[in-house]
C-alpha atoms as a PDB file:
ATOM      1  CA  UNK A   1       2.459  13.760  41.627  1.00  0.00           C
ATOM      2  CA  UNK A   2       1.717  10.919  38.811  1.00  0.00           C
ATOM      3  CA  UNK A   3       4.566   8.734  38.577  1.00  0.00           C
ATOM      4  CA  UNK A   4       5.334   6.636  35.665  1.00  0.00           C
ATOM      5  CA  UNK A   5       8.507   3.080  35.841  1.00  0.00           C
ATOM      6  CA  UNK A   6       9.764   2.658  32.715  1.00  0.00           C
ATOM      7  CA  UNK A   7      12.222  -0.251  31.376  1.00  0.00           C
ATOM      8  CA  UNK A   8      14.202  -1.007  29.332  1.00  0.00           C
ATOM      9  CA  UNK A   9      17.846  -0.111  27.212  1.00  0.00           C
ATOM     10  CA  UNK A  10      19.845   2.731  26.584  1.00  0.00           C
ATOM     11  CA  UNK A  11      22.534   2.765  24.049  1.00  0.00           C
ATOM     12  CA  UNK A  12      25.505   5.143  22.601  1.00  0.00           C
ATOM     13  CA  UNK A  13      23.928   6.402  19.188  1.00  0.00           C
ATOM     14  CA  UNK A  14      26.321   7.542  17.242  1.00  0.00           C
ATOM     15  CA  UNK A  15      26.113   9.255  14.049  1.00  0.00           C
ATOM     16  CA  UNK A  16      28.130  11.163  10.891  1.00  0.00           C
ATOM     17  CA  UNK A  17      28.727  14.568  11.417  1.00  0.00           C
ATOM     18  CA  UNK A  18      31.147  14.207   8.106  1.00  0.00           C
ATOM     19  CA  UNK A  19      33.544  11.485   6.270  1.00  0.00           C
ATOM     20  CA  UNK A  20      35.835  11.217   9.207  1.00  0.00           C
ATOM     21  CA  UNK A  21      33.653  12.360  12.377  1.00  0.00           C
ATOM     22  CA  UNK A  22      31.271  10.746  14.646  1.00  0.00           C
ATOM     23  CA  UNK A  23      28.639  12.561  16.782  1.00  0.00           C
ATOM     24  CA  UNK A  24      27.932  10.955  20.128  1.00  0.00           C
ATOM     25  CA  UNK A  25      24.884  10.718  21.817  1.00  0.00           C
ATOM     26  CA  UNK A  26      22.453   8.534  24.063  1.00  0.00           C
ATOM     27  CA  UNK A  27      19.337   7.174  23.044  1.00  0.00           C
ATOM     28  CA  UNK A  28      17.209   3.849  22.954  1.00  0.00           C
ATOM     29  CA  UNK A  29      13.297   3.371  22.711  1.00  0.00           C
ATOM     30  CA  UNK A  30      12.305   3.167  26.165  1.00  0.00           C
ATOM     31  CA  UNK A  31      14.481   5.846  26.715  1.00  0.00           C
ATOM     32  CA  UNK A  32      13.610   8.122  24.389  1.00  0.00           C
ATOM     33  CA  UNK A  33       9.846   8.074  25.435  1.00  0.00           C
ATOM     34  CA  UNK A  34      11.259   8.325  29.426  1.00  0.00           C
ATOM     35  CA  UNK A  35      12.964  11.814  28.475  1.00  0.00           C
ATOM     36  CA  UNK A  36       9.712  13.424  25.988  1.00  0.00           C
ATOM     37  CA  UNK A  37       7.390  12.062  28.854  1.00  0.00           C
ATOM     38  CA  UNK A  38       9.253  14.119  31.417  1.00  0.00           C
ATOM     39  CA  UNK A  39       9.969  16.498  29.083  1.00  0.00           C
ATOM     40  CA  UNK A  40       6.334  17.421  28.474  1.00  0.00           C
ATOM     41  CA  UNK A  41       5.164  16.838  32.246  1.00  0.00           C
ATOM     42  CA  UNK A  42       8.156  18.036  34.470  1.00  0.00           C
ATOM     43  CA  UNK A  43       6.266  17.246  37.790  1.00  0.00           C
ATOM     44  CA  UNK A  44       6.089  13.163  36.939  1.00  0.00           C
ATOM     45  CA  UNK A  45       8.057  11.156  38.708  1.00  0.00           C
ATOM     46  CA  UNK A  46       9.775   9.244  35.706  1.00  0.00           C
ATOM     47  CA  UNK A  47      11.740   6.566  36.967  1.00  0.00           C
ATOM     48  CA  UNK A  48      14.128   4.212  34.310  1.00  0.00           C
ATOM     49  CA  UNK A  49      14.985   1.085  35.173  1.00  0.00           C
ATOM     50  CA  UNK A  50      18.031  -0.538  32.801  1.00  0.00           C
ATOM     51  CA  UNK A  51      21.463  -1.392  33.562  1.00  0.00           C
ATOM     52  CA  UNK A  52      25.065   0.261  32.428  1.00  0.00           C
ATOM     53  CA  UNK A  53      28.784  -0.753  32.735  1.00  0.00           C
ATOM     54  CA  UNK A  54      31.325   0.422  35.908  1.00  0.00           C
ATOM     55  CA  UNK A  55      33.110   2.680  32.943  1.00  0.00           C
ATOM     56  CA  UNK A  56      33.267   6.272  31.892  1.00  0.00           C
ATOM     57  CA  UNK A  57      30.829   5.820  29.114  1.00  0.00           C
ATOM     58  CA  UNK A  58      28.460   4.572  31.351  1.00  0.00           C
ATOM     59  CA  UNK A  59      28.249   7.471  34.307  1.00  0.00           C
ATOM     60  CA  UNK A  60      28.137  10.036  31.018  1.00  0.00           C
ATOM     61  CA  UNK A  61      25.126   7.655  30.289  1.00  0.00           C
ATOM     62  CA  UNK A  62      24.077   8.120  33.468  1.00  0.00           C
ATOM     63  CA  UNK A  63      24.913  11.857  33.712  1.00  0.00           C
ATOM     64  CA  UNK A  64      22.622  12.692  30.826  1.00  0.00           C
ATOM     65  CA  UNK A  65      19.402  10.486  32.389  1.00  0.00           C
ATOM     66  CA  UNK A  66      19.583  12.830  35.510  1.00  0.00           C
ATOM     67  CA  UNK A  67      20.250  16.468  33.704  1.00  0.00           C
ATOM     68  CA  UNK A  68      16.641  15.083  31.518  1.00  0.00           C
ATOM     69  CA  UNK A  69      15.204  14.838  35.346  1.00  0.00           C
ATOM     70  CA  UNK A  70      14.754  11.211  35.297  1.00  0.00           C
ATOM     71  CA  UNK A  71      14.741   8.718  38.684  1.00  0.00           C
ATOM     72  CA  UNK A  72      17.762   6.779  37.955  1.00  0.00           C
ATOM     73  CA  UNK A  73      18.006   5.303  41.754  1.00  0.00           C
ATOM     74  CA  UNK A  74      17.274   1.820  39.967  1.00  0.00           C
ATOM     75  CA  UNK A  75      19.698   1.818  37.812  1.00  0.00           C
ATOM     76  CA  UNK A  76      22.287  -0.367  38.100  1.00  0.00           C
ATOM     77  CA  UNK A  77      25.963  -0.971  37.250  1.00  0.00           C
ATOM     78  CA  UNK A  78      27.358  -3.893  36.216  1.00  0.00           C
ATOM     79  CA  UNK A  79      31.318  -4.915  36.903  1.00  0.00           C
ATOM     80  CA  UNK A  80      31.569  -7.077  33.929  1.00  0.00           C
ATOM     81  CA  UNK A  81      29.444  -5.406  30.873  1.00  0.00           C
ATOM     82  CA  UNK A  82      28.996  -2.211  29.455  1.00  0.00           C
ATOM     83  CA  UNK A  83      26.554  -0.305  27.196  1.00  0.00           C
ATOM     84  CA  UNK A  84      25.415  -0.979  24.329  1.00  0.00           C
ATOM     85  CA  UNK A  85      26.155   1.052  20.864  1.00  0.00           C
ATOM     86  CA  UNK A  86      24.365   1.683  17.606  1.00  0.00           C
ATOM     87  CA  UNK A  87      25.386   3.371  14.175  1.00  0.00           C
ATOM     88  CA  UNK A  88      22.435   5.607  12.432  1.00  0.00           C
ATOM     89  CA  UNK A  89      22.353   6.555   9.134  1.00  0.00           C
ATOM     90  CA  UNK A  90      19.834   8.591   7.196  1.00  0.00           C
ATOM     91  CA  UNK A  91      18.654   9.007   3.543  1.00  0.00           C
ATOM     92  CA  UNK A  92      17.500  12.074   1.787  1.00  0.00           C
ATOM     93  CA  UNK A  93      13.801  11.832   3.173  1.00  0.00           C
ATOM     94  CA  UNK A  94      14.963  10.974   6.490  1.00  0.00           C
ATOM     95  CA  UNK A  95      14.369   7.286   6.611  1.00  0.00           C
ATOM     96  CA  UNK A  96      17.346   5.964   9.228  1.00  0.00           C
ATOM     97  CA  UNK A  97      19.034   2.676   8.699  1.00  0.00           C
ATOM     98  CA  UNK A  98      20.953   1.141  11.626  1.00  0.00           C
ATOM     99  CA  UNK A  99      23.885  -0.756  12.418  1.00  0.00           C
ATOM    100  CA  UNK A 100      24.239  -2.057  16.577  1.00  0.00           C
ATOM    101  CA  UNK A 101      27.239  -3.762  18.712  1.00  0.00           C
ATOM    102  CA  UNK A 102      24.968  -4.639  21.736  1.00  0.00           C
ATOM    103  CA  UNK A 103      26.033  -8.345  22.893  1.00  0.00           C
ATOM    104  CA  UNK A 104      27.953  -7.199  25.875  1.00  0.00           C
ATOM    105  CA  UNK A 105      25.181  -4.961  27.039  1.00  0.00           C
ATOM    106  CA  UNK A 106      24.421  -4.921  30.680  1.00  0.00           C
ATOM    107  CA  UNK A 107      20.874  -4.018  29.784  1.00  0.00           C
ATOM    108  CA  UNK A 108      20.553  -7.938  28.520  1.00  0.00           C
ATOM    109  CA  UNK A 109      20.619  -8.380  32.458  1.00  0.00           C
ATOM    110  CA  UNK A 110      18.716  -5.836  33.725  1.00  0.00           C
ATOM    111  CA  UNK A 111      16.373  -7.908  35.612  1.00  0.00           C
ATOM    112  CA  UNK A 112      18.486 -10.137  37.149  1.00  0.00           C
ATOM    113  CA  UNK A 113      20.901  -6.823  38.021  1.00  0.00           C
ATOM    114  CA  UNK A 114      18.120  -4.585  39.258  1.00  0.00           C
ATOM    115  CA  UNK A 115      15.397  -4.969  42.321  1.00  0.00           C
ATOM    116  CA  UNK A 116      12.264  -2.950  41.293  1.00  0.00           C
ATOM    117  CA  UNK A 117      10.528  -1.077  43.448  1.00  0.00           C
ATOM    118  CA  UNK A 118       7.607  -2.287  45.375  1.00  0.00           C
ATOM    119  CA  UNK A 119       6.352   1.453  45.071  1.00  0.00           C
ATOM    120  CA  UNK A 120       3.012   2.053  43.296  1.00  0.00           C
ATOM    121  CA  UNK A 121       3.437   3.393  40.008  1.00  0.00           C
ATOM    122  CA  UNK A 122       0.329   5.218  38.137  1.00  0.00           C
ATOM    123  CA  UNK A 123       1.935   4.077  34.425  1.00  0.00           C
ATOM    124  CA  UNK A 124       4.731   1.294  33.733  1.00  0.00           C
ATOM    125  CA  UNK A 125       6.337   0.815  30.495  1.00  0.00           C
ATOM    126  CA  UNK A 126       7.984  -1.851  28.423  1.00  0.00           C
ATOM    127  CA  UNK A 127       8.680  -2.572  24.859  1.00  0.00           C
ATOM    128  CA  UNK A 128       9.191  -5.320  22.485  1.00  0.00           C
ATOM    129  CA  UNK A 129      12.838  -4.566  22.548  1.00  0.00           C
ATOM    130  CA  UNK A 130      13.057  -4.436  26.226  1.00  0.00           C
ATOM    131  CA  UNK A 131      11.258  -8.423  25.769  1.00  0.00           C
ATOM    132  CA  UNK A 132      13.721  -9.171  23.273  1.00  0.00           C
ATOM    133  CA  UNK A 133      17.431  -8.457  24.568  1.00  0.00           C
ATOM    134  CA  UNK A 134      16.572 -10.658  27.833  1.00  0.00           C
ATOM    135  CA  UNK A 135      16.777 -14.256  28.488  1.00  0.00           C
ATOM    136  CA  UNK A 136      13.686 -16.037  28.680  1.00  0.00           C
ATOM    137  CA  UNK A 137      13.985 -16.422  32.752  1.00  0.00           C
ATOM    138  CA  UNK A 138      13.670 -12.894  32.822  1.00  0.00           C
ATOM    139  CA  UNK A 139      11.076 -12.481  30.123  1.00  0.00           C
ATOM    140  CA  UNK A 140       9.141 -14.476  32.707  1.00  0.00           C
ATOM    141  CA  UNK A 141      10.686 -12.424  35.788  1.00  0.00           C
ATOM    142  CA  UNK A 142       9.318  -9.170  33.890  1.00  0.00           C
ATOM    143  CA  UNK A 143       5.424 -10.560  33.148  1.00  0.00           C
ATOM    144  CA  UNK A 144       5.382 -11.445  36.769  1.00  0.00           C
ATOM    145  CA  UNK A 145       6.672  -7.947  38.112  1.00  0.00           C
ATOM    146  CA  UNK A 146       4.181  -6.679  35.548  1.00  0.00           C
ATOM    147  CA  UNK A 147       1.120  -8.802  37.385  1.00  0.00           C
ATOM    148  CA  UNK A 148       2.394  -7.415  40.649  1.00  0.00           C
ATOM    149  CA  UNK A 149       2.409  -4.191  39.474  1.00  0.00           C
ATOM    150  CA  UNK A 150      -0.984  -4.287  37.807  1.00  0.00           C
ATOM    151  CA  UNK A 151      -2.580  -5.584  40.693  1.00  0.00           C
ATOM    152  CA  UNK A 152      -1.402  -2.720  42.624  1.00  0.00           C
ATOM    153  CA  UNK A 153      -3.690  -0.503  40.350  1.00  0.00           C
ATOM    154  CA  UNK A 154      -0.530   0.615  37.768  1.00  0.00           C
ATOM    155  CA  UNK A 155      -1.693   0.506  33.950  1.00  0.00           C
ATOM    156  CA  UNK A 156       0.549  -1.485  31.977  1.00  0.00           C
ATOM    157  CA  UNK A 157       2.060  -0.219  28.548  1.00  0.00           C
ATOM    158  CA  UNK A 158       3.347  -1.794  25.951  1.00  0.00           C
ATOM    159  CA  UNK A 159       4.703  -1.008  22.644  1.00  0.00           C
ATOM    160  CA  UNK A 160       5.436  -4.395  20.506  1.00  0.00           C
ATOM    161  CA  UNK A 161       8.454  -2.548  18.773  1.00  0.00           C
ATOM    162  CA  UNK A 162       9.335  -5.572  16.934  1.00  0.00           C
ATOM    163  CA  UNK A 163      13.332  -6.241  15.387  1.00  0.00           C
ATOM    164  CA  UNK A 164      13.816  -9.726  13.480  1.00  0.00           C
ATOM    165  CA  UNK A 165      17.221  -9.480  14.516  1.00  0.00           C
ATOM    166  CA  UNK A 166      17.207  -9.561  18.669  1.00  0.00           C
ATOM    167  CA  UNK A 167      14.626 -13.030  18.300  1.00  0.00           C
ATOM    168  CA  UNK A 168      16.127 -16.183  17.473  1.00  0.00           C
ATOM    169  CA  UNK A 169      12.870 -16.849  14.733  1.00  0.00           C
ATOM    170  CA  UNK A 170       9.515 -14.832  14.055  1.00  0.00           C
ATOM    171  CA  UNK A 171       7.522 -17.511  15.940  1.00  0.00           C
ATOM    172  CA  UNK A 172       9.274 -16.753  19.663  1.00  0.00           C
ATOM    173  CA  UNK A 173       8.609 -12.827  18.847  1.00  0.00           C
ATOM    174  CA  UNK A 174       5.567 -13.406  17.858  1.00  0.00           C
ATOM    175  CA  UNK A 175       4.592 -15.731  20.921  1.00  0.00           C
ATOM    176  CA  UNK A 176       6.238 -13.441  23.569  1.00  0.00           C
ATOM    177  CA  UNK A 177       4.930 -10.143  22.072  1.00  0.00           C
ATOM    178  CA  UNK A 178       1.497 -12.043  22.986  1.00  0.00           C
ATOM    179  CA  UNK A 179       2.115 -12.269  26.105  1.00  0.00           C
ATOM    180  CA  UNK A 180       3.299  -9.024  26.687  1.00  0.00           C
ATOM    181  CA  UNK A 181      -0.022  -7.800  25.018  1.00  0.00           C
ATOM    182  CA  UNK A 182      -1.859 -10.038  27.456  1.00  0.00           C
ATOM    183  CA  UNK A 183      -0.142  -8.392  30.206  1.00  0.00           C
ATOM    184  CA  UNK A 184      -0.751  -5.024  29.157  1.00  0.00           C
ATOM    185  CA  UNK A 185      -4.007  -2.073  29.706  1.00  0.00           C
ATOM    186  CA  UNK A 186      -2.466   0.280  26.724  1.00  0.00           C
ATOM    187  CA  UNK A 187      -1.074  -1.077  23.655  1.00  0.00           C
ATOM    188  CA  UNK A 188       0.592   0.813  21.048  1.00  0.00           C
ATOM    189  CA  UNK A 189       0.667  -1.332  17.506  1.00  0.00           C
ATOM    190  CA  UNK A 190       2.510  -0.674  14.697  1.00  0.00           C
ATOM    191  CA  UNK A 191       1.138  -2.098  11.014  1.00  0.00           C
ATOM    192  CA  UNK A 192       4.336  -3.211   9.849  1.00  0.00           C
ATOM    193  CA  UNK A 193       4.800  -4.931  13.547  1.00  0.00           C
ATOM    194  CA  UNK A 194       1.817  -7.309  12.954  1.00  0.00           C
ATOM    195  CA  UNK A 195       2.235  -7.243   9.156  1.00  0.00           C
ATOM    196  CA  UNK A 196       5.560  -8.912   9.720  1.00  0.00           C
ATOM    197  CA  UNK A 197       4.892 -10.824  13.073  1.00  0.00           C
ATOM    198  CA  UNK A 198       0.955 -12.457  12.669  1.00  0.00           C
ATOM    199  CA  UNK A 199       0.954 -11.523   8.863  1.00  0.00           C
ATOM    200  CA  UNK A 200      -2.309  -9.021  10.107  1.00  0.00           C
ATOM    201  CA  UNK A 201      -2.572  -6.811   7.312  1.00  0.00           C
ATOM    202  CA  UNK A 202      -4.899  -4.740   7.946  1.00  0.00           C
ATOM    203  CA  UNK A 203      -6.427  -2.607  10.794  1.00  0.00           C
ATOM    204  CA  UNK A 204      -9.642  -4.708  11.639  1.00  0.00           C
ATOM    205  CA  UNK A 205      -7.767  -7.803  12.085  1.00  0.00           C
ATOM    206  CA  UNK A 206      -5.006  -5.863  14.182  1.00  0.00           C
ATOM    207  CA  UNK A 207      -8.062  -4.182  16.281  1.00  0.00           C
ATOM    208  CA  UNK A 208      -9.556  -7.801  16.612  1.00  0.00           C
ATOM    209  CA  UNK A 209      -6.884  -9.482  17.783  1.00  0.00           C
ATOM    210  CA  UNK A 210      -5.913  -6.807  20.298  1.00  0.00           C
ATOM    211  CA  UNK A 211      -9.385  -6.727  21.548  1.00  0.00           C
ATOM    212  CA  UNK A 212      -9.821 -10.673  21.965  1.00  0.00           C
ATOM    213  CA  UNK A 213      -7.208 -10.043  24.926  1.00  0.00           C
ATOM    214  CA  UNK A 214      -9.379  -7.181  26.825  1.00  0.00           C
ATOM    215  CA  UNK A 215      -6.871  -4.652  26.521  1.00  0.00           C
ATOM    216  CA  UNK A 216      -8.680  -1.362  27.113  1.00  0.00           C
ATOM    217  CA  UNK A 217      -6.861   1.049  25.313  1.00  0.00           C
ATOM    218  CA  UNK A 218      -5.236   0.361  21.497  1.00  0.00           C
ATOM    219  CA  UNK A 219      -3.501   3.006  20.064  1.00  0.00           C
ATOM    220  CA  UNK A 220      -2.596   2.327  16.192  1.00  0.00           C
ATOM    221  CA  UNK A 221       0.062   4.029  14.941  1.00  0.00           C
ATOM    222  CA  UNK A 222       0.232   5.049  11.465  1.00  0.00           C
ATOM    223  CA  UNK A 223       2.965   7.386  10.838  1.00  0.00           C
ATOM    224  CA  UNK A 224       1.861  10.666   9.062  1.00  0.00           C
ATOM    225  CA  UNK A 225      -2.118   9.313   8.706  1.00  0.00           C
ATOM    226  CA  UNK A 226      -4.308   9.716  11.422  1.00  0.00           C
ATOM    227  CA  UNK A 227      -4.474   7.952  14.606  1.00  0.00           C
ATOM    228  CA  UNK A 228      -6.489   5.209  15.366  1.00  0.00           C
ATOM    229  CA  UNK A 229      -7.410   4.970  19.015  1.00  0.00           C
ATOM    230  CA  UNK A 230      -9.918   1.877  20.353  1.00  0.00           C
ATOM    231  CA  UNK A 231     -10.949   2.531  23.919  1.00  0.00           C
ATOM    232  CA  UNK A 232     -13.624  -0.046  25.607  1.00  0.00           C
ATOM    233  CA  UNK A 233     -15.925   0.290  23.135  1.00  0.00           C
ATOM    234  CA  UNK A 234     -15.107   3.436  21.270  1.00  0.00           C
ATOM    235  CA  UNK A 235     -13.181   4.051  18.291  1.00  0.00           C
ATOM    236  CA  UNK A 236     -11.462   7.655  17.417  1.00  0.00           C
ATOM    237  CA  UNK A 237      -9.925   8.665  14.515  1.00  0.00           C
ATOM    238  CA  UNK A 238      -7.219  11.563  15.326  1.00  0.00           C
ATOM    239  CA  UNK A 239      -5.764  13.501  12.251  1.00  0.00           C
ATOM    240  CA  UNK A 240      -1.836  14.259  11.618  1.00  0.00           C
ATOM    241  CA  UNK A 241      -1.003  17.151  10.641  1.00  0.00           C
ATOM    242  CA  UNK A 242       1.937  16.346   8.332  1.00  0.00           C
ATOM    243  CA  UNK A 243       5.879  17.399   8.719  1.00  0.00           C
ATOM    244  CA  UNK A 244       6.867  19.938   6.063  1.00  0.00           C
ATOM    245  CA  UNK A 245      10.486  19.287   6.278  1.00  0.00           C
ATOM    246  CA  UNK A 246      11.392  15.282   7.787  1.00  0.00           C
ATOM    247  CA  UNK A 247      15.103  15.269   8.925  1.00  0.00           C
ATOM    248  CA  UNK A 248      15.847  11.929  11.349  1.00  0.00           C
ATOM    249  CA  UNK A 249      12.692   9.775  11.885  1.00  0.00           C
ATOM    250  CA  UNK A 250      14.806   7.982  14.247  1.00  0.00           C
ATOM    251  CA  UNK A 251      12.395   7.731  17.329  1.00  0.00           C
ATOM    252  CA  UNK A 252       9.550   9.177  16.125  1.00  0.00           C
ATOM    253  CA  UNK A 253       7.012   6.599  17.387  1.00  0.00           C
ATOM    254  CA  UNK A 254       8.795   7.123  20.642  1.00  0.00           C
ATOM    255  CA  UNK A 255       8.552  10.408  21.507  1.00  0.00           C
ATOM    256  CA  UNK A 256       4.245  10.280  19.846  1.00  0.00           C
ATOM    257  CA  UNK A 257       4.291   7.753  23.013  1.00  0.00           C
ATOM    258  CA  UNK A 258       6.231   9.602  25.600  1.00  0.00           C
ATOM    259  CA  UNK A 259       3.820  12.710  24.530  1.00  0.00           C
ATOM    260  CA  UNK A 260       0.934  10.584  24.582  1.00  0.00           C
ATOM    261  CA  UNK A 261       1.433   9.005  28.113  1.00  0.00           C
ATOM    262  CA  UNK A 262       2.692  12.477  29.579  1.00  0.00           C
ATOM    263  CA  UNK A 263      -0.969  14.012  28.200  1.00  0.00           C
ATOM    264  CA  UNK A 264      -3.147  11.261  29.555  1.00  0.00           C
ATOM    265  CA  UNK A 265      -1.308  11.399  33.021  1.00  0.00           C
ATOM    266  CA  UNK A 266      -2.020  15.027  33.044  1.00  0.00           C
ATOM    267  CA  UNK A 267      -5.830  14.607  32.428  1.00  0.00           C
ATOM    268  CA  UNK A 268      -5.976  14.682  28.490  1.00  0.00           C
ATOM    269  CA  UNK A 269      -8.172  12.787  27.102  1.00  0.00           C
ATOM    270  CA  UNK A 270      -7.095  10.020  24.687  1.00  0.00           C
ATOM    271  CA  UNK A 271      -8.052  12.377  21.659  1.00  0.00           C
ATOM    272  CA  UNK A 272      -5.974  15.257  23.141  1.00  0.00           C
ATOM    273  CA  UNK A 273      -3.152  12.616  24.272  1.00  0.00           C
ATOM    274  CA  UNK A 274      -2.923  11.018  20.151  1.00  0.00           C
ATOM    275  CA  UNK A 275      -2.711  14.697  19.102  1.00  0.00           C
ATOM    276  CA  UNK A 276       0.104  16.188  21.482  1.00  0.00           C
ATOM    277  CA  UNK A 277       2.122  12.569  20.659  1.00  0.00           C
ATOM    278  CA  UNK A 278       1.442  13.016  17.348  1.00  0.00           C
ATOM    279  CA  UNK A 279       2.609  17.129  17.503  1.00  0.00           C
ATOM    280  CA  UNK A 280       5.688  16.045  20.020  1.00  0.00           C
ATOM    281  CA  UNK A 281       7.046  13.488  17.371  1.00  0.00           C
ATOM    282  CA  UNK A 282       6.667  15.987  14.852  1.00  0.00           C
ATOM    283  CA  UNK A 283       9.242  18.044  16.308  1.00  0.00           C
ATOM    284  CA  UNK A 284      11.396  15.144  17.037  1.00  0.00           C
ATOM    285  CA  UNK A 285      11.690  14.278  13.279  1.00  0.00           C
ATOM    286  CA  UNK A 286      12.240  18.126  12.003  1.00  0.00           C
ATOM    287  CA  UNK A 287      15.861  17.803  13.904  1.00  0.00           C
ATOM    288  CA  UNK A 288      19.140  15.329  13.764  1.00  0.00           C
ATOM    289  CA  UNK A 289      18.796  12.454  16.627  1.00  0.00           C
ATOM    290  CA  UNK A 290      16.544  10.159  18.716  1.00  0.00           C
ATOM    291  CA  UNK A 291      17.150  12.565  21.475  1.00  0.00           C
ATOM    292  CA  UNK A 292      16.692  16.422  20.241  1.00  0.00           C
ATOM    293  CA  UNK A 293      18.431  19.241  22.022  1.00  0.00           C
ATOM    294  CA  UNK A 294      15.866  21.015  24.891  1.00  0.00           C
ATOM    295  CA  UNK A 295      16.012  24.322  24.193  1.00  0.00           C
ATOM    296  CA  UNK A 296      15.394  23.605  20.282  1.00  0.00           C
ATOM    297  CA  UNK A 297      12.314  21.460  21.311  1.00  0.00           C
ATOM    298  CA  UNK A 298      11.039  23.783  23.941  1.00  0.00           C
ATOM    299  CA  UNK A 299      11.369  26.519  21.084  1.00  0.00           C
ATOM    300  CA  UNK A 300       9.415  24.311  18.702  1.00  0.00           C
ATOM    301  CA  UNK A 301       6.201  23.654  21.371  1.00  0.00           C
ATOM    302  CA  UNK A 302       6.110  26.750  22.968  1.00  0.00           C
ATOM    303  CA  UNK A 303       2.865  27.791  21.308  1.00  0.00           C
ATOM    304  CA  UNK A 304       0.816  24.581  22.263  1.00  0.00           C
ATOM    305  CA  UNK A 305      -2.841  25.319  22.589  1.00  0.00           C
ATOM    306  CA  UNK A 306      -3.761  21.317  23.660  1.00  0.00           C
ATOM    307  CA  UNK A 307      -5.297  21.703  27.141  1.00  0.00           C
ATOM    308  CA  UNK A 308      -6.039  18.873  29.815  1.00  0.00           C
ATOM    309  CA  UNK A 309      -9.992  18.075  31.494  1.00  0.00           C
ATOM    310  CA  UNK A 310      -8.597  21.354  33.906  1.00  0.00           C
ATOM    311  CA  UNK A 311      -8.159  23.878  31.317  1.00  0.00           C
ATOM    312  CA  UNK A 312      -4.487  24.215  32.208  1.00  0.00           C
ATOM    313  CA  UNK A 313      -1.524  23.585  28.896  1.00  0.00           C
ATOM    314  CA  UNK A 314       0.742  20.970  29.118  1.00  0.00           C
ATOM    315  CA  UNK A 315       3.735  22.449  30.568  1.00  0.00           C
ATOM    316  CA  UNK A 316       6.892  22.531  28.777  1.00  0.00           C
ATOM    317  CA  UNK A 317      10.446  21.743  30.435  1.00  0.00           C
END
């Protein structure tokens, strides 16, 4: 069974249903990609790490981690913090705009609330956001657990996920998010990431810079145009089919990487892994919230015909 640690923070998401009415759900980045991962391969082990309050809002939090399936044995609660909240809006084409009330988070403390596991993991996750909401003691903590893990033959993941507003300046994102990269095997970059954080503009100086670190596997996202994938010493372009109809782009480079990992842990090549991320967040964005409801997205990929290095589909939770 391929197993896969993720980190990181979940929040309330709430959004309009109307004037006077809020819709309540849970989301978060490293979140989002834990439930499409399992989502798409029911048999991995997916096991969040993060950290929630002692209230009610919190064991609903917690509630809705184990109906998606996912390990939440290292997941712990906090006495004097809760969880974390965001606001999202969304205009006519579906482009979201946030507002978040996540100081008294107990994620901030994850790592100095939670005891990873010394269990070998096949695939463990982090983001820049998970980097971001710590202190820098456990910014540190985290690259070492990282190191431990990597030595122990997981591959490290990393999405830079970069928000000017959880760093105190662009130069201590920009110099952690380096690290991180360092630390990592897969790395999933983002244009306007390194457009706004190393003022790279374009993809050969992204690429470059990635690949001056050794990490083996770059995955550049690009939205709707076709995925860029860098592996040793071969480059793949994969093509997008486009969204007819975008409704919430909300965590659509989230669930491309929660499809992505969930294909190359069940023998897809990296090809076949861009293309069912790229096909899973295109069902995520045709639908209201970062976290759409399973029987609408099983509907939606039921008819996949991507197949792994055994012939077999991709199941389908």
């Amino acid at each position: 069974m391929p197993s896969c640690l993720i980190i990181g923070e979940c929040m309330v998401e709430l959004s309009p249903l109307d004037a006077n009415t809020l819709n309540k759900r849970f989301a978060g980045d490293t979140f989002n990609t834990a439930v499409y991962l399992k989502r798409n391969l029911p048999d991995c082990m997916v096991s969040y790490v993060t950290a929630v309050g002692s209230d009610a809002l919190s064991q609903q939090m917690l509630d809705v981690m184990q109906l998606e399936g996912l390990d939440t044995r290292y997941v712990a609660k906090s006495q004097t913090h809760t969880v974390g909240m965001y606001l999202v809006t969304t205009d006519a084409s579906g482009e979201r705009s946030f507002a978040y009330w996540r100081n008294d988070s107990a994620a901030r403390n994850v790592m100095a609330l939670v005891t990873l596991p010394e269990t070998c993991f096949d695939v463990v996750y982090v983001s820049g956001i998970t980097v971001a909401i710590l202190d820098v003691t456990q910014r540190e903590q985290l690259l070492r657990a990282l190191a431990s893990y990597r030595e122990r033959g997981a591959t490290i993941v990393f999405d830079p996920n970069y928000r000017p507003l959880l760093w105190s300046s662009r130069q201590e994102a920009r110099d952690w998010t380096t690290r991180f990269y360092a630390a990592c095997d897969i790395a999933f970059p983002g244009g306007d990431d390194h457009a706004a954080l190393y003022l790279q503009k374009d993809e050969g100086a992204i690429v470059g810079f990635l690949q001056s670190m050794n990490i083996s596997e770059i995955v550049l996202k690009r939205g709707a145009d076709n995925v860029e994938i860098y592996r040793n010493n071969e480059h793949v372009s994969v093509a997008v089919t486009p969204v007819q109809t975008v409704v919430d782009t909300t965590s659509a480079g989230d669930a491309f990487i929660g499809g992505y990992l969930a294909a190359k842990l069940a023998g897809f090549t990296s090809a076949d892994a861009a293309a069912m991320g790229a096909e899973v967040a295109g069902v995520v964005i045709g639908a209201k919230g970062a976290i759409v409801p399973a029987d609408y997205y099983q509907s939606r990929l039921a008819n996949r015909t991507h197949r792994n290095a055994l012939g077999e589909v991709l199941p389908v939770e």
